[in-house]
Protein backbone atom coordinates (compact mmCIF):
# COMPACT_ATOMS: atom_id res chain seq x y z
CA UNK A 1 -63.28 162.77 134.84
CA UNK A 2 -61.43 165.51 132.59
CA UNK A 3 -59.18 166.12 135.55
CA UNK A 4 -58.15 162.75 136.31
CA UNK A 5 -57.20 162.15 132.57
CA UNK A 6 -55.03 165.38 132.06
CA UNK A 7 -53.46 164.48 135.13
CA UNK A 8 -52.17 160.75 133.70
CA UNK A 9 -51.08 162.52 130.81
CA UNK A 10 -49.27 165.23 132.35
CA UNK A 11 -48.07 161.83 134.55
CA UNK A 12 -46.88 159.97 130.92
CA UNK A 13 -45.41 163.34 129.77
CA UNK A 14 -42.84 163.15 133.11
CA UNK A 15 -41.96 159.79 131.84
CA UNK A 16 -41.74 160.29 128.44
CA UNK A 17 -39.37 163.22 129.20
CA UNK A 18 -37.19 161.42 131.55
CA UNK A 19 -36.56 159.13 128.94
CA UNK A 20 -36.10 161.74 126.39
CA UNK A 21 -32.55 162.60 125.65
CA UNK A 22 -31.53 166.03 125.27
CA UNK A 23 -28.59 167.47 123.51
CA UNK A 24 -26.01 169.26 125.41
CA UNK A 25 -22.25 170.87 125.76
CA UNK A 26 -19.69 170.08 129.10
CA UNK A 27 -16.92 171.82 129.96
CA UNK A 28 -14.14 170.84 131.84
CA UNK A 29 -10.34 171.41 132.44
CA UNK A 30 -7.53 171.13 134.52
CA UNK A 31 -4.65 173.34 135.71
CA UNK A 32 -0.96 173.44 137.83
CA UNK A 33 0.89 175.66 139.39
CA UNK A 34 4.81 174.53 140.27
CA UNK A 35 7.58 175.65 142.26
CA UNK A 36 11.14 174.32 140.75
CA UNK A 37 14.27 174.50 142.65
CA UNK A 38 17.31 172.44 141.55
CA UNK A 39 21.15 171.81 142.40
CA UNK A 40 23.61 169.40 140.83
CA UNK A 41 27.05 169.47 142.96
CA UNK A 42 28.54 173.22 143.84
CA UNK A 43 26.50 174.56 141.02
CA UNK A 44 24.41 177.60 141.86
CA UNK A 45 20.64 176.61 142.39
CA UNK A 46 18.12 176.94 140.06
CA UNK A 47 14.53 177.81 140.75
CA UNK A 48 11.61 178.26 138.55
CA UNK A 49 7.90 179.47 139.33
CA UNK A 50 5.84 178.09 136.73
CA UNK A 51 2.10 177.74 135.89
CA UNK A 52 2.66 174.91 133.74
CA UNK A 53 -0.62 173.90 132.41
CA UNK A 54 -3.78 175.38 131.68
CA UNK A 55 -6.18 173.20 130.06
CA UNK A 56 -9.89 173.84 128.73
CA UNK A 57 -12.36 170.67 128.09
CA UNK A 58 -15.83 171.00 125.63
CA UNK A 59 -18.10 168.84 124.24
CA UNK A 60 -21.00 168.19 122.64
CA UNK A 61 -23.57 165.46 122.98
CA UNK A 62 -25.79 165.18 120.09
CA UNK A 63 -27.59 161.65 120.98
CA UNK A 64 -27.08 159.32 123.89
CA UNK A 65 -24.38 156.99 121.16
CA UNK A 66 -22.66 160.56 119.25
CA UNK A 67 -20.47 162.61 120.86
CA UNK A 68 -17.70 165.37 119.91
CA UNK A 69 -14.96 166.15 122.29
CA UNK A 70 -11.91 168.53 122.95
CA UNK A 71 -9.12 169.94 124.68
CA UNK A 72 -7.06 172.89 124.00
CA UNK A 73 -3.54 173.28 126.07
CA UNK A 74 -1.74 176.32 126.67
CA UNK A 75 2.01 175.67 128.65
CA UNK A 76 3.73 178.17 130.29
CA UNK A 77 0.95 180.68 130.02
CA UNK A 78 1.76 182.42 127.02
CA UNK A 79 2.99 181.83 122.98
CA UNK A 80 5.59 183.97 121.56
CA UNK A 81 9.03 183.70 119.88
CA UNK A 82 9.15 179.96 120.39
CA UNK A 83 8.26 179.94 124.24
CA UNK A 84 5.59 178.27 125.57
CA UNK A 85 3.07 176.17 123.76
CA UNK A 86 -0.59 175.82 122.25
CA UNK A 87 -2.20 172.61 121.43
CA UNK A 88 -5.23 171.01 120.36
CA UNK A 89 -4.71 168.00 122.33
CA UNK A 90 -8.22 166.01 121.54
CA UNK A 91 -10.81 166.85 118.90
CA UNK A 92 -12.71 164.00 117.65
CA UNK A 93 -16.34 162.51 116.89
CA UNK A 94 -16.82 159.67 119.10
CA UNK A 95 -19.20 157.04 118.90
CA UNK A 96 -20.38 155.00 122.53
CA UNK A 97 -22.43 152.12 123.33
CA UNK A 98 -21.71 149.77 126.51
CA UNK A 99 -19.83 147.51 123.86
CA UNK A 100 -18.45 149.19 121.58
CA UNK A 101 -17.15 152.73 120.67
CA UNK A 102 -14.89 154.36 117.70
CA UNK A 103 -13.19 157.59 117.84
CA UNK A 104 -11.91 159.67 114.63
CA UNK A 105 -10.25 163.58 115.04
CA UNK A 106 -7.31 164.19 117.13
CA UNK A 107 -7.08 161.72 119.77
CA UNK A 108 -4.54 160.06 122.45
CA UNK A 109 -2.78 156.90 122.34
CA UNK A 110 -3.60 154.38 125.37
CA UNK A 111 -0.58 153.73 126.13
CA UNK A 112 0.54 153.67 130.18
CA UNK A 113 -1.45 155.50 132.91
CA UNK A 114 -0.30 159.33 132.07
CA UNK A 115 -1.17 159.50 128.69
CA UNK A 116 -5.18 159.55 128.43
CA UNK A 117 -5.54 160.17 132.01
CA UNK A 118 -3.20 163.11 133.17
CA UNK A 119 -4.73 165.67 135.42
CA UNK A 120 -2.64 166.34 138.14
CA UNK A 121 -4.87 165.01 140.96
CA UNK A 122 -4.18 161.78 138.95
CA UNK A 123 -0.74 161.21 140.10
CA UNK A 124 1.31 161.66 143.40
CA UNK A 125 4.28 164.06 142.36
CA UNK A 126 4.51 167.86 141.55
CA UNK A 127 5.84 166.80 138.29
CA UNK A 128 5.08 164.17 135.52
CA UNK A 129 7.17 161.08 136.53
CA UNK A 130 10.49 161.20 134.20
CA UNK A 131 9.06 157.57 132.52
CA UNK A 132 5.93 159.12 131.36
CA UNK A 133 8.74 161.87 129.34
CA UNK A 134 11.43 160.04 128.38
CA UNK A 135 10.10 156.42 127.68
CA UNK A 136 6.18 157.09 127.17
CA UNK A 137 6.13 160.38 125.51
CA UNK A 138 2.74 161.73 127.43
CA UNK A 139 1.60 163.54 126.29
CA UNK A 140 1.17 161.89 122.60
CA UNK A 141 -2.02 162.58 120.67
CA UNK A 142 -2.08 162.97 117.00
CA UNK A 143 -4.91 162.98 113.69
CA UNK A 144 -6.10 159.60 113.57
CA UNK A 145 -9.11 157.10 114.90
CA UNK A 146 -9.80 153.91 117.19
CA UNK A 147 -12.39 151.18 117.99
CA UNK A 148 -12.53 150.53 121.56
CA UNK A 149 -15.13 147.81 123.40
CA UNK A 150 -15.52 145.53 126.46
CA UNK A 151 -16.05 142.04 127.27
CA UNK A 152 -16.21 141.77 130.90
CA UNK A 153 -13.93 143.27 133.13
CA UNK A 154 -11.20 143.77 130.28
CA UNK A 155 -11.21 146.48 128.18
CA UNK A 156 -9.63 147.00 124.64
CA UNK A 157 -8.62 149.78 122.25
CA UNK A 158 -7.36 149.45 119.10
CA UNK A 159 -5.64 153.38 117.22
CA UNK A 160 -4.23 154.23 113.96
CA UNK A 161 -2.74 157.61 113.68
CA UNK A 162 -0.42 159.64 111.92
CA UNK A 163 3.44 159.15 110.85
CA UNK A 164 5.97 159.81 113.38
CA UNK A 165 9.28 161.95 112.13
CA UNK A 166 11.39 159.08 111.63
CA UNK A 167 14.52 162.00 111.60
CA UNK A 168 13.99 163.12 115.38
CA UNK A 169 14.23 159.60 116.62
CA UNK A 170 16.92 158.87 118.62
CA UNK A 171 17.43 159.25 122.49
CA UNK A 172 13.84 157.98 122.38
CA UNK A 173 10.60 158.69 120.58
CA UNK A 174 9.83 161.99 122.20
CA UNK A 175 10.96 164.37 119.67
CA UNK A 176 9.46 163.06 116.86
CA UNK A 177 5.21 163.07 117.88
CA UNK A 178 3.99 165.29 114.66
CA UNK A 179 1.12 166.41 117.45
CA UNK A 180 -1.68 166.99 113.99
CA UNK A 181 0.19 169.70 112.10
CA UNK A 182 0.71 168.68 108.88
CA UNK A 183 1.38 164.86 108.85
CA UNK A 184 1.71 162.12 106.68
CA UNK A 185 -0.20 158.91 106.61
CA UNK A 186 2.17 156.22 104.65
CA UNK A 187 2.45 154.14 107.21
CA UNK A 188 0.70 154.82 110.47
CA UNK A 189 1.44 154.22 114.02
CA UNK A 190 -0.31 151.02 115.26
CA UNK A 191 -1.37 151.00 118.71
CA UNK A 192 -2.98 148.14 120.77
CA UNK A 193 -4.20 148.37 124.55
CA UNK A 194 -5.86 145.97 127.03
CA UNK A 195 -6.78 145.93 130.78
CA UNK A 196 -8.20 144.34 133.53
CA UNK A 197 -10.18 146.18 136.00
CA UNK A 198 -12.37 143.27 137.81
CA UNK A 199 -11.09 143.74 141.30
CA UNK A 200 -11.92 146.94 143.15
CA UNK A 201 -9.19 149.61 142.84
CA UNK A 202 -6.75 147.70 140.83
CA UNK A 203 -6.29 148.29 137.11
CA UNK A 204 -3.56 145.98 134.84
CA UNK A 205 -2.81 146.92 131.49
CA UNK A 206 -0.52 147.09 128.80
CA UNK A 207 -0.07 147.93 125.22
CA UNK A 208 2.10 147.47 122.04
CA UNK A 209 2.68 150.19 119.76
CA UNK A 210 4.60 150.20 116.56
CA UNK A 211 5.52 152.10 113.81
CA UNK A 212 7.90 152.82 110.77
CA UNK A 213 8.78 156.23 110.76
CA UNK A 214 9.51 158.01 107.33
CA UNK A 215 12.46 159.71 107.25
CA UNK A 216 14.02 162.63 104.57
CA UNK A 217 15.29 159.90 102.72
CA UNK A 218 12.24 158.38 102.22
CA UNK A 219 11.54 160.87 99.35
CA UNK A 220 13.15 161.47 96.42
CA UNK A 221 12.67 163.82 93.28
CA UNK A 222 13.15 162.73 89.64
CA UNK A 223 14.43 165.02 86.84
CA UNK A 224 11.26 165.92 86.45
CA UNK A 225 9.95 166.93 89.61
CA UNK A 226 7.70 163.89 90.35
CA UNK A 227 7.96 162.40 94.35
CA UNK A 228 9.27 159.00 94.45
CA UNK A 229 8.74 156.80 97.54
CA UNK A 230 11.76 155.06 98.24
CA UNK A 231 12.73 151.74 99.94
CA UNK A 232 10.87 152.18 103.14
CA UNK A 233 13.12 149.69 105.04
CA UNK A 234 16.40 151.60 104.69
CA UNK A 235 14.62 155.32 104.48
CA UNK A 236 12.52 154.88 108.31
CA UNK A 237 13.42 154.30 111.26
CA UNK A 238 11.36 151.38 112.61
CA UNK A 239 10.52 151.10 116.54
CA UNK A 240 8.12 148.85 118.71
CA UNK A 241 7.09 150.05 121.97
CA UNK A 242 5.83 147.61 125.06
CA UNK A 243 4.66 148.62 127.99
CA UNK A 244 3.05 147.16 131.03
CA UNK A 245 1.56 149.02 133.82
CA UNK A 246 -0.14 148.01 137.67
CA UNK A 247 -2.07 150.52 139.82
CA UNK A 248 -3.89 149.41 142.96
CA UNK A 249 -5.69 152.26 145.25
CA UNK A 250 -7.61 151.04 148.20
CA UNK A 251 -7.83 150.36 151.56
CA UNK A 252 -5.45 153.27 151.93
CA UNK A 253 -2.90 151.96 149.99
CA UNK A 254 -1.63 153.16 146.77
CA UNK A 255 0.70 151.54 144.60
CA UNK A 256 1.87 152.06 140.72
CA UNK A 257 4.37 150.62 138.52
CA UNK A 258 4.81 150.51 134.74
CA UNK A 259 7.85 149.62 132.69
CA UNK A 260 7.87 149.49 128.79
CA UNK A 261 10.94 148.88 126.39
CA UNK A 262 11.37 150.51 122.73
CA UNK A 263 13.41 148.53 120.50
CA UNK A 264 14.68 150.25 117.05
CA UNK A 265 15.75 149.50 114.01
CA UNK A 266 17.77 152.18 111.83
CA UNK A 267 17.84 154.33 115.35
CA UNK A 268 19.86 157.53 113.72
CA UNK A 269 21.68 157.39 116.92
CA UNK A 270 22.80 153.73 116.33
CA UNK A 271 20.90 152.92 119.56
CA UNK A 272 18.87 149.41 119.81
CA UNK A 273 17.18 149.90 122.76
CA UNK A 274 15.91 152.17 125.35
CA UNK A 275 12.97 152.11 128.57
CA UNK A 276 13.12 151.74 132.08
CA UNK A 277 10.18 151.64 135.00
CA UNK A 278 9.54 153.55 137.85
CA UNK A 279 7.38 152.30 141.49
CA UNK A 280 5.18 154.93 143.79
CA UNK A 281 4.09 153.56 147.02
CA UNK A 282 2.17 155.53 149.34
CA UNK A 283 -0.27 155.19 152.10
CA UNK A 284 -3.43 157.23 153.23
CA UNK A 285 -2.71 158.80 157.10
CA UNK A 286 -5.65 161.36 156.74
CA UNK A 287 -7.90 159.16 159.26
CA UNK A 288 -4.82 158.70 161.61
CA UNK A 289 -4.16 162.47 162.22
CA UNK A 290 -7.43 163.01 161.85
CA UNK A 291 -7.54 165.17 158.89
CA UNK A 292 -10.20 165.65 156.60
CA UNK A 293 -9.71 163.73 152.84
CA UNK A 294 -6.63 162.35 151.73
CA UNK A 295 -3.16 162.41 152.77
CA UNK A 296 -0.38 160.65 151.60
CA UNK A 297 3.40 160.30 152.21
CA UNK A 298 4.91 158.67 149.38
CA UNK A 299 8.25 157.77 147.91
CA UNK A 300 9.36 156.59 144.16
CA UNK A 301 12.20 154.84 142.77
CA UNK A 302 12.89 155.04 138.63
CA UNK A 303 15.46 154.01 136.43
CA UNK A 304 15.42 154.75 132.94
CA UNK A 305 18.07 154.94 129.82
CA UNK A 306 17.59 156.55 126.77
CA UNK A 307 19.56 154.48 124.65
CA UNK A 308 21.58 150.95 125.27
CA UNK A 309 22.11 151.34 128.58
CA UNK A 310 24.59 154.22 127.75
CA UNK A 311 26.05 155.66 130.89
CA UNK A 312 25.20 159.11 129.21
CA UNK A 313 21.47 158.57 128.88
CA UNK A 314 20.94 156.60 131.84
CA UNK A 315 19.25 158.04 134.96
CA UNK A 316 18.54 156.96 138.69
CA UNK A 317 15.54 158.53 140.27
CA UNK A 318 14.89 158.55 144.02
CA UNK A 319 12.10 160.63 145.37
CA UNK A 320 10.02 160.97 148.32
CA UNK A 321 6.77 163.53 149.21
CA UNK A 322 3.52 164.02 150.89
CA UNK A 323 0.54 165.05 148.36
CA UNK A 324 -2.87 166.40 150.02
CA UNK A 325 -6.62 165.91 148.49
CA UNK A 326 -8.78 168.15 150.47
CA UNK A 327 -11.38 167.33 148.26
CA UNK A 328 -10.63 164.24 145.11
CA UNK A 329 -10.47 167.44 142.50
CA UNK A 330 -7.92 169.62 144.17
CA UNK A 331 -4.33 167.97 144.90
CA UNK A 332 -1.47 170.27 147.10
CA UNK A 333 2.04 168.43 146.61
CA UNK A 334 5.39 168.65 147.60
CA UNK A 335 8.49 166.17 146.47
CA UNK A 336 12.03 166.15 147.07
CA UNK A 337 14.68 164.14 145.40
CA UNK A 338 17.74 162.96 143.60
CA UNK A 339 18.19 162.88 139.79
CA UNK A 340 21.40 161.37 138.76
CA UNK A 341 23.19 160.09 135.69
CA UNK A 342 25.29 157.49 135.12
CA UNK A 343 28.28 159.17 133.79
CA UNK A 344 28.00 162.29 136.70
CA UNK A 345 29.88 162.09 139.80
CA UNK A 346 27.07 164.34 141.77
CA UNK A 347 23.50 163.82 141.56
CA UNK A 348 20.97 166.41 140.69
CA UNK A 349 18.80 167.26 143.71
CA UNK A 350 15.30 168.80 143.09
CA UNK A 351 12.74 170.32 145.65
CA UNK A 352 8.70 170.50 144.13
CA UNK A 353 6.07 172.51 145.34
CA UNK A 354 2.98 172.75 143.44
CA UNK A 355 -1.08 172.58 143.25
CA UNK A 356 -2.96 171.05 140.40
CA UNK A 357 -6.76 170.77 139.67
CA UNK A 358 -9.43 168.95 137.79
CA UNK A 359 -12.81 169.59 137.34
């Protein structure tokens, strides 16, 4: 009798522990290696051998609803006299339930496809498409917090976060991310995000994001030292950002585009306006040549301008490549293509080789 009750304990205690949840860290990261080569008319070719991006995931888990999570970036490989690059890229408490969530730290806008999601064997090309640069500045992260949810198949996010430098806008909002080091909070980019992921391997989304931007002038000193805000409509630079964005793979098929538009007001430049899109169809052949996971011939076509359609800052794309997925974590890639600008006579031609990772 002793027996058979210590055994439907020891039984309960499997359950019980099943159910129990215990704390833990996960690590994760990502990685890519590029070859560069590039030639714009008789010019002498360029080429460039690059590890790009080396990227280190943690976090924490300290109940089944907290979380913290990071990543740290290091470009180029190293950091000295101005070259290459070290970032803390996410760092923030995070709060899930199937509902409902809120994030607070360093975290990411959602804002296109690039931007939260960005390992390499996310997207077809050696290189980050020229939209996710020069329109949506991926990557963009900053101090700051969100509430996110669901209701359905349609997910939401809403993010406040830092001030942009309303004195590096111009040919775009690039230049002026703050990226957390040492920011100011007077008026706080506002960004918005839904989308739709009901049917198998399509996702639609978009987002609005918009922001005043402080500016030098923004601040002045009286006589006796004391900061005085000034009128925040002539001392920022005000912009709204809209994007929308389509990605369907299935069936073999993969498809992507997103467009967005920024439209300024006191642009230092003078400009009113910039965006552009850019399309990536491909098509799965792996089973047809009977090779092992994916592969994928692909081309892309992009336009883009960096300010009112100015013949200076506006730029064709045309690209075509093949990217291989031995396995869905490991992507080998190769693109060629023309880059051309308005204004230029001959267009740029580029050749990408490179292998990126996730894991």
């Amino acid at each position: 009798m002793s027996k058979i009750i210590i055994g439907v304990l020891c039984i309960a205690g499997l359950i019980a522990q099943d159910d129990f949840f215990v704390p833990g860290s996960s690590i994760g990261g990502y990685g890519e290696l590029h070859y560069n080569k590039s030639q714009s008319g008789e010019n002498a070719a360029t080429t460039k051998l690059d590890f790009h991006r080396f990227i280190i995931y943690y976090g924490f888990s300290f109940s089944e609803e907290w979380s913290f999570k990071s990543e740290v970036e290091l470009e180029h490989n190293f950091v000295k006299d101005g070259e290459g690059e070290l970032e803390l890229e996410q760092a923030f408490v995070n709060y899930h339930t199937n509902k409902f969530g809120f994030q607070a730290g360093v975290i990411l806008l959602s804002v296109g496809l690039l931007n939260e999601f960005h390992e390499p064997p996310l997207f077809l090309s050696v290189e980050r498409p020229d939209y996710s640069k020069y329109v949506i500045p991926t990557t963009w992260f900053g101090n700051g917090a969100a509430v996110y949810g669901s209701f359905g198949d349609v997910n939401w996010r809403f993010a406040l976060l830092e001030d942009m430098d309303g004195d590096a806008i111009g040919k775009g909002i690039r230049s002026s991310r703050g990226k957390g080091y040492k920011t100011t909070a007077y008026n706080m980019v506002k960004n918005m995000s839904m989308n739709y992921t009901g049917i198998s391997g399509l996702r639609v989304g978009g987002s609005y994001t918009m922001h005043n931007a402080p500016t030098s002038a923004y601040f002045t000193t009286d006589s006796e030292g004391n900061s005085i805000v000034n009128d925040a409509d002539s001392a920022s630079v005000g912009f709204s950002l809209m994007e929308i964005n389509v990605k369907y793979n299935a069936n073999n098929l993969y498809a992507v585009l997103e467009y967005g538009s920024i439209a300024y007001e006191n642009n230092p430049l003078g400009y009113e306006t910039s965006g552009g899109y850019y399309v990536d169809l491909g098509y799965n052949v792996g089973s047809i040549v009977g090779l092992k996971g994916t592969l994928m011939p692909w081309v892309r076509m992009s336009d883009y301008n960096r300010g009112n359609d100015d013949e200076d800052q506006y730029y064709t794309i045309n690209r075509f490549g093949i990217t291989y997925w031995p396995i869905s974590n490991v992507a080998f890639k190769f693109d060629y293509g023309t880059h051309k600008k308005e204004s230029d006579e001959d267009a740029k031609t580029q050749i990408n080789i490179g292998v990126g990772y996730n894991f």
